[in-house]
C-alpha atoms as a PDB file:
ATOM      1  CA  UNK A   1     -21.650  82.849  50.145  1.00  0.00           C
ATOM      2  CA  UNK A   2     -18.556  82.273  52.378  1.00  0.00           C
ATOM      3  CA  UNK A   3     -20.967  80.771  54.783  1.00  0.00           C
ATOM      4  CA  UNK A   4     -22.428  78.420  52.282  1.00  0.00           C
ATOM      5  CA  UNK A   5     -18.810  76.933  51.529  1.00  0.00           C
ATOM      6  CA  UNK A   6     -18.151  76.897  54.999  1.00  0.00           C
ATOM      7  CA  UNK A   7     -20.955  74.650  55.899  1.00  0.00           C
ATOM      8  CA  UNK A   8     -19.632  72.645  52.845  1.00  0.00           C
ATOM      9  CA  UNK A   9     -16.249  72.119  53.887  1.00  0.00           C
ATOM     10  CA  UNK A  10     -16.902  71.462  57.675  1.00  0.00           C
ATOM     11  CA  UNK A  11     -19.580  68.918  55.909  1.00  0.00           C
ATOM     12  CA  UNK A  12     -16.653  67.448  53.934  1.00  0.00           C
ATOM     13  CA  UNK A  13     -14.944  67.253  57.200  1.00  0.00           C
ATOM     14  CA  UNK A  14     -17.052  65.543  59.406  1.00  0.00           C
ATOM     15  CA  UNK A  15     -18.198  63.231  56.397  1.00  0.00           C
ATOM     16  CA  UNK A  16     -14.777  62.548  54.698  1.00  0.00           C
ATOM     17  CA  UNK A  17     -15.952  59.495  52.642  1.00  0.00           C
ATOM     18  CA  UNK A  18     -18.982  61.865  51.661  1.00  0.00           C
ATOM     19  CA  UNK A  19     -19.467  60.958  47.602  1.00  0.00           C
ATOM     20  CA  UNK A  20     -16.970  58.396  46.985  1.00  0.00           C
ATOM     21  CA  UNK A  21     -17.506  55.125  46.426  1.00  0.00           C
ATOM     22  CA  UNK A  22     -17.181  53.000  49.235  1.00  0.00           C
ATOM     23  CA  UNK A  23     -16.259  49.386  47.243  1.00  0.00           C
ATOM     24  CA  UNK A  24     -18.847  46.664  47.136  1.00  0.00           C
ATOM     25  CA  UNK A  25     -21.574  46.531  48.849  1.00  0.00           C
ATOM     26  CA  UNK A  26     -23.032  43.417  50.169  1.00  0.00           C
ATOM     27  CA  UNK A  27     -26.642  43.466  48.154  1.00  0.00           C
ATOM     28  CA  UNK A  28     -29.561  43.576  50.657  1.00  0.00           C
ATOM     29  CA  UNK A  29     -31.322  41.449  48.497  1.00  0.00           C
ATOM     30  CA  UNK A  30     -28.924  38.570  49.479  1.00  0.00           C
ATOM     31  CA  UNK A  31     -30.616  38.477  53.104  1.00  0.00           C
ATOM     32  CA  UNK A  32     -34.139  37.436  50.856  1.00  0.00           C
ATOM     33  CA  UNK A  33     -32.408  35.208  48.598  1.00  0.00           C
ATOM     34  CA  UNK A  34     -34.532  32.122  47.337  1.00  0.00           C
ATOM     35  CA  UNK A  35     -34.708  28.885  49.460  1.00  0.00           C
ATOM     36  CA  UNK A  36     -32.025  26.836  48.314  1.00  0.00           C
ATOM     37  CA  UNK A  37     -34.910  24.146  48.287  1.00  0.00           C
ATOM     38  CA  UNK A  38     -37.918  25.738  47.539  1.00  0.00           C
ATOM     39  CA  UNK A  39     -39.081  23.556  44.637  1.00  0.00           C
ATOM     40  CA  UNK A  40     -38.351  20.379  46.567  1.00  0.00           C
ATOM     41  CA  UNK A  41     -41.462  20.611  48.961  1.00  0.00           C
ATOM     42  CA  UNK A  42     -44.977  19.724  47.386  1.00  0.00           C
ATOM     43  CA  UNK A  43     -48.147  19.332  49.041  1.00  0.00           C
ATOM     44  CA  UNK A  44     -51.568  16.895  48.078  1.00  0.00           C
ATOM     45  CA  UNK A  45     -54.770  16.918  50.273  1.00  0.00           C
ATOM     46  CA  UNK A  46     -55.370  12.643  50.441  1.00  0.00           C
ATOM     47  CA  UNK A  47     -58.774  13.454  52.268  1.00  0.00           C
ATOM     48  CA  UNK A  48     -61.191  15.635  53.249  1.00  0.00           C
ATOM     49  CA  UNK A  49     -63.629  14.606  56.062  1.00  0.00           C
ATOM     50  CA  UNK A  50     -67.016  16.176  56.876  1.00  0.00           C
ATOM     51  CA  UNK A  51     -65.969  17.000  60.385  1.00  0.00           C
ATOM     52  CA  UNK A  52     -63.315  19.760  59.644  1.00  0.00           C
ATOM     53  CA  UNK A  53     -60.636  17.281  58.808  1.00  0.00           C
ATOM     54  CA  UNK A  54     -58.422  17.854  56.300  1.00  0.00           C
ATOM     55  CA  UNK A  55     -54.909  15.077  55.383  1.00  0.00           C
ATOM     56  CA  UNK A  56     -51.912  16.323  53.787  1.00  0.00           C
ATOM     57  CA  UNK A  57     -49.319  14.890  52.502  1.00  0.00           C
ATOM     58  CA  UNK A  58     -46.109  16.723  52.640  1.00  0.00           C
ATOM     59  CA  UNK A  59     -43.518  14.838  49.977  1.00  0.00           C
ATOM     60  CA  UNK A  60     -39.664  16.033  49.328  1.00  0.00           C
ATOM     61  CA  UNK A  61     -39.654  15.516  45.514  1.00  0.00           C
ATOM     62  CA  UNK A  62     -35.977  16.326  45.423  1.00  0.00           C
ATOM     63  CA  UNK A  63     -33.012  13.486  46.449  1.00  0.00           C
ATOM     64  CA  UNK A  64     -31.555  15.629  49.076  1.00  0.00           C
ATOM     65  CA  UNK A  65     -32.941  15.686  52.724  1.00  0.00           C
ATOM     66  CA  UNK A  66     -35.059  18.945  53.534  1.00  0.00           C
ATOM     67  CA  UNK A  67     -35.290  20.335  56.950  1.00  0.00           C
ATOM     68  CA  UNK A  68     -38.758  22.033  58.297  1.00  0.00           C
ATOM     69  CA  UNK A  69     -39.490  23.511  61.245  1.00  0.00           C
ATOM     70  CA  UNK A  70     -41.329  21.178  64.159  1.00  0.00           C
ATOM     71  CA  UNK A  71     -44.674  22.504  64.553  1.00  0.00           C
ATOM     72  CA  UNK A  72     -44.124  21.833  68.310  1.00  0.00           C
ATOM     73  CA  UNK A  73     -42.237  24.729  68.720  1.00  0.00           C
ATOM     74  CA  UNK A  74     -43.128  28.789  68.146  1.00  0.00           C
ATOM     75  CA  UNK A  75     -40.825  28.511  64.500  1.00  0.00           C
ATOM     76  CA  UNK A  76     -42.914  26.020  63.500  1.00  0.00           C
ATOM     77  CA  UNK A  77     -46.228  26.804  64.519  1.00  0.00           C
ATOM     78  CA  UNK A  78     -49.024  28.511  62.512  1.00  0.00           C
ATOM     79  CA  UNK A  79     -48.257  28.224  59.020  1.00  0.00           C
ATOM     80  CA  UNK A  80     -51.277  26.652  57.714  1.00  0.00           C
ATOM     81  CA  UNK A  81     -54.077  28.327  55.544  1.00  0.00           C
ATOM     82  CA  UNK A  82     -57.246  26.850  54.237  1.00  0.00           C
ATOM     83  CA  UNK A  83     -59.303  28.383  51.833  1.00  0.00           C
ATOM     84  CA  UNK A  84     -62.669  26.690  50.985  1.00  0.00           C
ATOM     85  CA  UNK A  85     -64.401  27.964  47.453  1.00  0.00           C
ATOM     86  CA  UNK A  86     -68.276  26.973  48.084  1.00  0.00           C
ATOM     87  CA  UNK A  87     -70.550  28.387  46.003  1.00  0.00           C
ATOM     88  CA  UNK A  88     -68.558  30.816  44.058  1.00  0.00           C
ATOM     89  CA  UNK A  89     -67.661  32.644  47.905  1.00  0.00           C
ATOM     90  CA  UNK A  90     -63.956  31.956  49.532  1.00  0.00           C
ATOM     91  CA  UNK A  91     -63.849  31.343  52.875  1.00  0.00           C
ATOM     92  CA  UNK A  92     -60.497  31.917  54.547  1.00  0.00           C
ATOM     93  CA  UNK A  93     -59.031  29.967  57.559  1.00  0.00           C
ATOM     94  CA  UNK A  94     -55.617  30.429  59.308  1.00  0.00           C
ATOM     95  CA  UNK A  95     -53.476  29.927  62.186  1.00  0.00           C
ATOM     96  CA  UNK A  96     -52.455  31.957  64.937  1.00  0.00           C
ATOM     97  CA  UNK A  97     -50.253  30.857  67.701  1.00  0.00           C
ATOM     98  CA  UNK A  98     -52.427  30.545  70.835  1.00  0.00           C
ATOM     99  CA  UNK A  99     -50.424  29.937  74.003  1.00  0.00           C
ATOM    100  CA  UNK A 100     -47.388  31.333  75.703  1.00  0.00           C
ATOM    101  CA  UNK A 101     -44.550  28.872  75.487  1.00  0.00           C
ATOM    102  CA  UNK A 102     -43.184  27.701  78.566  1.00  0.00           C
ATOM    103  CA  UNK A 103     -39.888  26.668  76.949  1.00  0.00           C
ATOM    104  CA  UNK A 104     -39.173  27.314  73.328  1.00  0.00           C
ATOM    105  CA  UNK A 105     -36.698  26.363  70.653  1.00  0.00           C
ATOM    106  CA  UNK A 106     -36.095  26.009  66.860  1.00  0.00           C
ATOM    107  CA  UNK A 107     -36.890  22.586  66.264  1.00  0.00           C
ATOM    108  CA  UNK A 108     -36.647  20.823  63.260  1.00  0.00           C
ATOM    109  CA  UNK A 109     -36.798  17.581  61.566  1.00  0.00           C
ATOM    110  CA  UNK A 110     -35.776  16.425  58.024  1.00  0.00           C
ATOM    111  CA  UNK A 111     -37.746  14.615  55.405  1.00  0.00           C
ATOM    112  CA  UNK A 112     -35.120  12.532  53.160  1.00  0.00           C
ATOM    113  CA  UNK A 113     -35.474  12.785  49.602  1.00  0.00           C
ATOM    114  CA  UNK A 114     -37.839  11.184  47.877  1.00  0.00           C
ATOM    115  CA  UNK A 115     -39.825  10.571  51.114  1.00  0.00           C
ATOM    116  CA  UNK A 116     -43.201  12.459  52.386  1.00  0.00           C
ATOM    117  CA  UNK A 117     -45.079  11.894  55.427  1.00  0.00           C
ATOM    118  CA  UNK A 118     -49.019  13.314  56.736  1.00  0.00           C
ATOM    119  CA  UNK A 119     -50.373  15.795  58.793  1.00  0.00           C
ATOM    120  CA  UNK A 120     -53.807  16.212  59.897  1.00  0.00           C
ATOM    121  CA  UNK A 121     -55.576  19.565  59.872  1.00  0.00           C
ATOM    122  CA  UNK A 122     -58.211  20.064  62.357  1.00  0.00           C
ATOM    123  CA  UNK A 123     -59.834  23.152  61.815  1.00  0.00           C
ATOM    124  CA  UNK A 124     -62.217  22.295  64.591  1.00  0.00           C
ATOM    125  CA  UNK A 125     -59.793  21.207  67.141  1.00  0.00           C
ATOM    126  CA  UNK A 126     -59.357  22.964  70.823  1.00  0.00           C
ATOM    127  CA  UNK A 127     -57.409  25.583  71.117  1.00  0.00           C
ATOM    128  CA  UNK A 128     -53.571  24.651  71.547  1.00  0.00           C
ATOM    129  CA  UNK A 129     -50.164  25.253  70.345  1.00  0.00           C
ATOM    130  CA  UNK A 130     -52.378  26.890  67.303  1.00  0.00           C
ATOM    131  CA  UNK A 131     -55.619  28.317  66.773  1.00  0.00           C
ATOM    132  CA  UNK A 132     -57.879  28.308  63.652  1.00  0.00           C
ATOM    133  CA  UNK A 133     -59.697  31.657  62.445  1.00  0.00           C
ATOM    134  CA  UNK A 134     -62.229  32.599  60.377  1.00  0.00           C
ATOM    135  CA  UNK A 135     -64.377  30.291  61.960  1.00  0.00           C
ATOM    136  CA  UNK A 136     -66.628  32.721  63.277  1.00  0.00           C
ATOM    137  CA  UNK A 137     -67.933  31.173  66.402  1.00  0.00           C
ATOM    138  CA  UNK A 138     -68.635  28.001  64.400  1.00  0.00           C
ATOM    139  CA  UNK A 139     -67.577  24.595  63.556  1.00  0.00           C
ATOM    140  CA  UNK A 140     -66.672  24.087  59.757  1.00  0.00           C
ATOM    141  CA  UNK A 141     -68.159  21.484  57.687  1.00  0.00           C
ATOM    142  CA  UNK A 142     -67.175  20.422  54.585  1.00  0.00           C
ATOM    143  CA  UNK A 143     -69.707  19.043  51.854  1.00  0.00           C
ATOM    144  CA  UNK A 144     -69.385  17.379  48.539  1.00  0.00           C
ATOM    145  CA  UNK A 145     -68.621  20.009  45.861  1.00  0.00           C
ATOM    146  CA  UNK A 146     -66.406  22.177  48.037  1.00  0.00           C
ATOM    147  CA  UNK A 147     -63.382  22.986  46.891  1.00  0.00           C
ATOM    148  CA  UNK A 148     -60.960  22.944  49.446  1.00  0.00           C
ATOM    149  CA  UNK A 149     -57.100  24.669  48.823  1.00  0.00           C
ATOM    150  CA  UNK A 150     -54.630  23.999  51.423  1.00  0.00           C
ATOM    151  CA  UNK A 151     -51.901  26.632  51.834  1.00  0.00           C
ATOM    152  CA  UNK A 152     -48.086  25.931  53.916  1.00  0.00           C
ATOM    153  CA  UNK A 153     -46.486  29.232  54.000  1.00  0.00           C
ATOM    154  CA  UNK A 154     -43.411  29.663  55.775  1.00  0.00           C
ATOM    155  CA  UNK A 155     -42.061  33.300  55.908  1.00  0.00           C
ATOM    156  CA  UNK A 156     -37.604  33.723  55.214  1.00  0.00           C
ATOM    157  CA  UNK A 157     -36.846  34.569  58.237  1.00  0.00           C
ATOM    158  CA  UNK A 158     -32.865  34.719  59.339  1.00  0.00           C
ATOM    159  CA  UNK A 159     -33.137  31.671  61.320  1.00  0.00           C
ATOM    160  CA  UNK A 160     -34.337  29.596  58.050  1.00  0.00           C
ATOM    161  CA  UNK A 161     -31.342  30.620  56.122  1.00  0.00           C
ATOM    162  CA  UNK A 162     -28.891  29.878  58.409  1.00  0.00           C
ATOM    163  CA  UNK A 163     -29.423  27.736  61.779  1.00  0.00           C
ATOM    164  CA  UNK A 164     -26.523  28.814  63.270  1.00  0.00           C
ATOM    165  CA  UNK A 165     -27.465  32.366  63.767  1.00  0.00           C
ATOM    166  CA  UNK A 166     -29.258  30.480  66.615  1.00  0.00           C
ATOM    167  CA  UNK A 167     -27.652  27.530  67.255  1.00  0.00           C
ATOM    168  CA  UNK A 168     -23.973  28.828  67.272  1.00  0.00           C
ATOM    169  CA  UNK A 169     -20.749  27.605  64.811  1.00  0.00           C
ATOM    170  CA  UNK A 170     -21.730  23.856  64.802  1.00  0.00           C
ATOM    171  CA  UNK A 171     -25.440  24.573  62.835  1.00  0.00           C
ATOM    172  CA  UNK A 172     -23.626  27.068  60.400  1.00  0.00           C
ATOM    173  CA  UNK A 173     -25.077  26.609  56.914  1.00  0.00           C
ATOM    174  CA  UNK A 174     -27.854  24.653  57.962  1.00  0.00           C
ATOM    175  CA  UNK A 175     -31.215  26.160  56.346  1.00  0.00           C
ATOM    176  CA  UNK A 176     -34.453  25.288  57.030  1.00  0.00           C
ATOM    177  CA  UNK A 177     -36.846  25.201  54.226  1.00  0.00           C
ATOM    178  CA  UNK A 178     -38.675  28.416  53.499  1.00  0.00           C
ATOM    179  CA  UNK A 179     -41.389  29.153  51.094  1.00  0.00           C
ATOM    180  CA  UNK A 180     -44.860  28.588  49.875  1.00  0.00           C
ATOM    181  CA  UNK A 181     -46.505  25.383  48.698  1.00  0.00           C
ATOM    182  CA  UNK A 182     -50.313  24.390  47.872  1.00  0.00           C
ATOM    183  CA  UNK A 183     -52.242  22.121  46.663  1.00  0.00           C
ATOM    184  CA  UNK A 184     -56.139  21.295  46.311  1.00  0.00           C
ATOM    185  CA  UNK A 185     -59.034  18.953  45.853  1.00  0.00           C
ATOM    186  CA  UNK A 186     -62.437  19.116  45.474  1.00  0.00           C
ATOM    187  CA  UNK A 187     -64.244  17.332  47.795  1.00  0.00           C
ATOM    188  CA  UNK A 188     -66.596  14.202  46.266  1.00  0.00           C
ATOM    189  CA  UNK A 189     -70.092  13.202  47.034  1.00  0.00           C
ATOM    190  CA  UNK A 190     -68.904  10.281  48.657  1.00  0.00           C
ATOM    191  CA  UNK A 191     -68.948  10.809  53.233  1.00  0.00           C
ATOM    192  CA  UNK A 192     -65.594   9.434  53.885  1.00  0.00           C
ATOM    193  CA  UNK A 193     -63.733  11.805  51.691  1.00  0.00           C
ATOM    194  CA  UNK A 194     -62.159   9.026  49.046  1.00  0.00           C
ATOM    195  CA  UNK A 195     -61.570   9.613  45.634  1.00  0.00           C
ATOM    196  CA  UNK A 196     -60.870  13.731  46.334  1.00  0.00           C
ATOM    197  CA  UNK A 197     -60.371  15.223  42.761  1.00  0.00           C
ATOM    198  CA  UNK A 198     -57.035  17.492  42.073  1.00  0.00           C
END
């Protein structure tokens, strides 16, 4: 027994805050906290081509400017899904960055609010910056009746909250937008892809 206490109090003694409160804690959740402009990103698929084609339109429904990350660089790169529902199966398609970057930084550019611009999807482009899986060894075409869901899914990562982790004092509180949006069409009977249904 008076080795048991012993133990306790040399315990006590090398832990000396040992069960009492230590104030507030920052919460840990607070690293994962919500975009501060999540909602203001939305996505709509303008066309679909045959060929593996696929137009977005990325708008900023909000009337601040939102910041993304240039797909140019490795922080922007790879954050495209496709799924394609044809015939009651899903077929999944995704990005992987593909090369080793000779020089590499967080690039970004802003949309202003209420503006949107496009971005082309080749799934059946060369090998580049990014390369599209789930391909299987062959070159996707779409057909009238697909349904085609287009996913942008950009993980929080510390650099999206706060730039100037990376950047140093002059980026501090400058966030990158971080988050999930989707949207998708079905593609017509029409060949050029006009007229896709939401």
């Amino acid at each position: 027994m008076n080795k048991a206490l012993s133990f306790l109090f040399l315990g006590f003694g090398l832990f000396p805050n040992a069960g009492q409160d230590q104030g507030p804690r920052d919460d840990p959740r607070a690293d994962y906290a919500e975009s501060k402009s999540l909602h203001a990103l939305k996505l709509e698929i303008t066309q679909v081509l045959p060929d593996g084609k696929i137009t977005v339109k990325i708008g900023n429904v909000s009337k601040r400017p939102v910041r993304i990350w240039d797909s140019s660089y490795s922080w922007g790169a790879a954050h495209w899904r496709v799924l394609r529902v044809k015939g009651g199966q899903v077929e999944t398609f995704f990005q992987e960055v593909a090369v080793a970057w000779m020089g590499n930084w967080p690039g970004t550019f802003e949309i202003p609010g209420g503006e949107r611009f496009e971005a082309t999807l080749d799934l059946n482009r060369e090998p580049g910056i990014s390369a599209w899986h789930g391909l299987g060894g062959r070159k996707v075409r779409f057909d009238p009746g697909d349904m085609v869901i287009v996913v942008y899914d950009v993980p929080a990562t510390f650099a999206a909250r706060d730039l100037g982790g990376i950047l140093g004092k002059e980026a501090r509180g400058l966030d990158v937008w971080f988050g999930v949006a989707a949207a998708c069409a079905t593609v017509p009977g029409d060949k050029m892809g006009a007229g896709l249904k939401p």
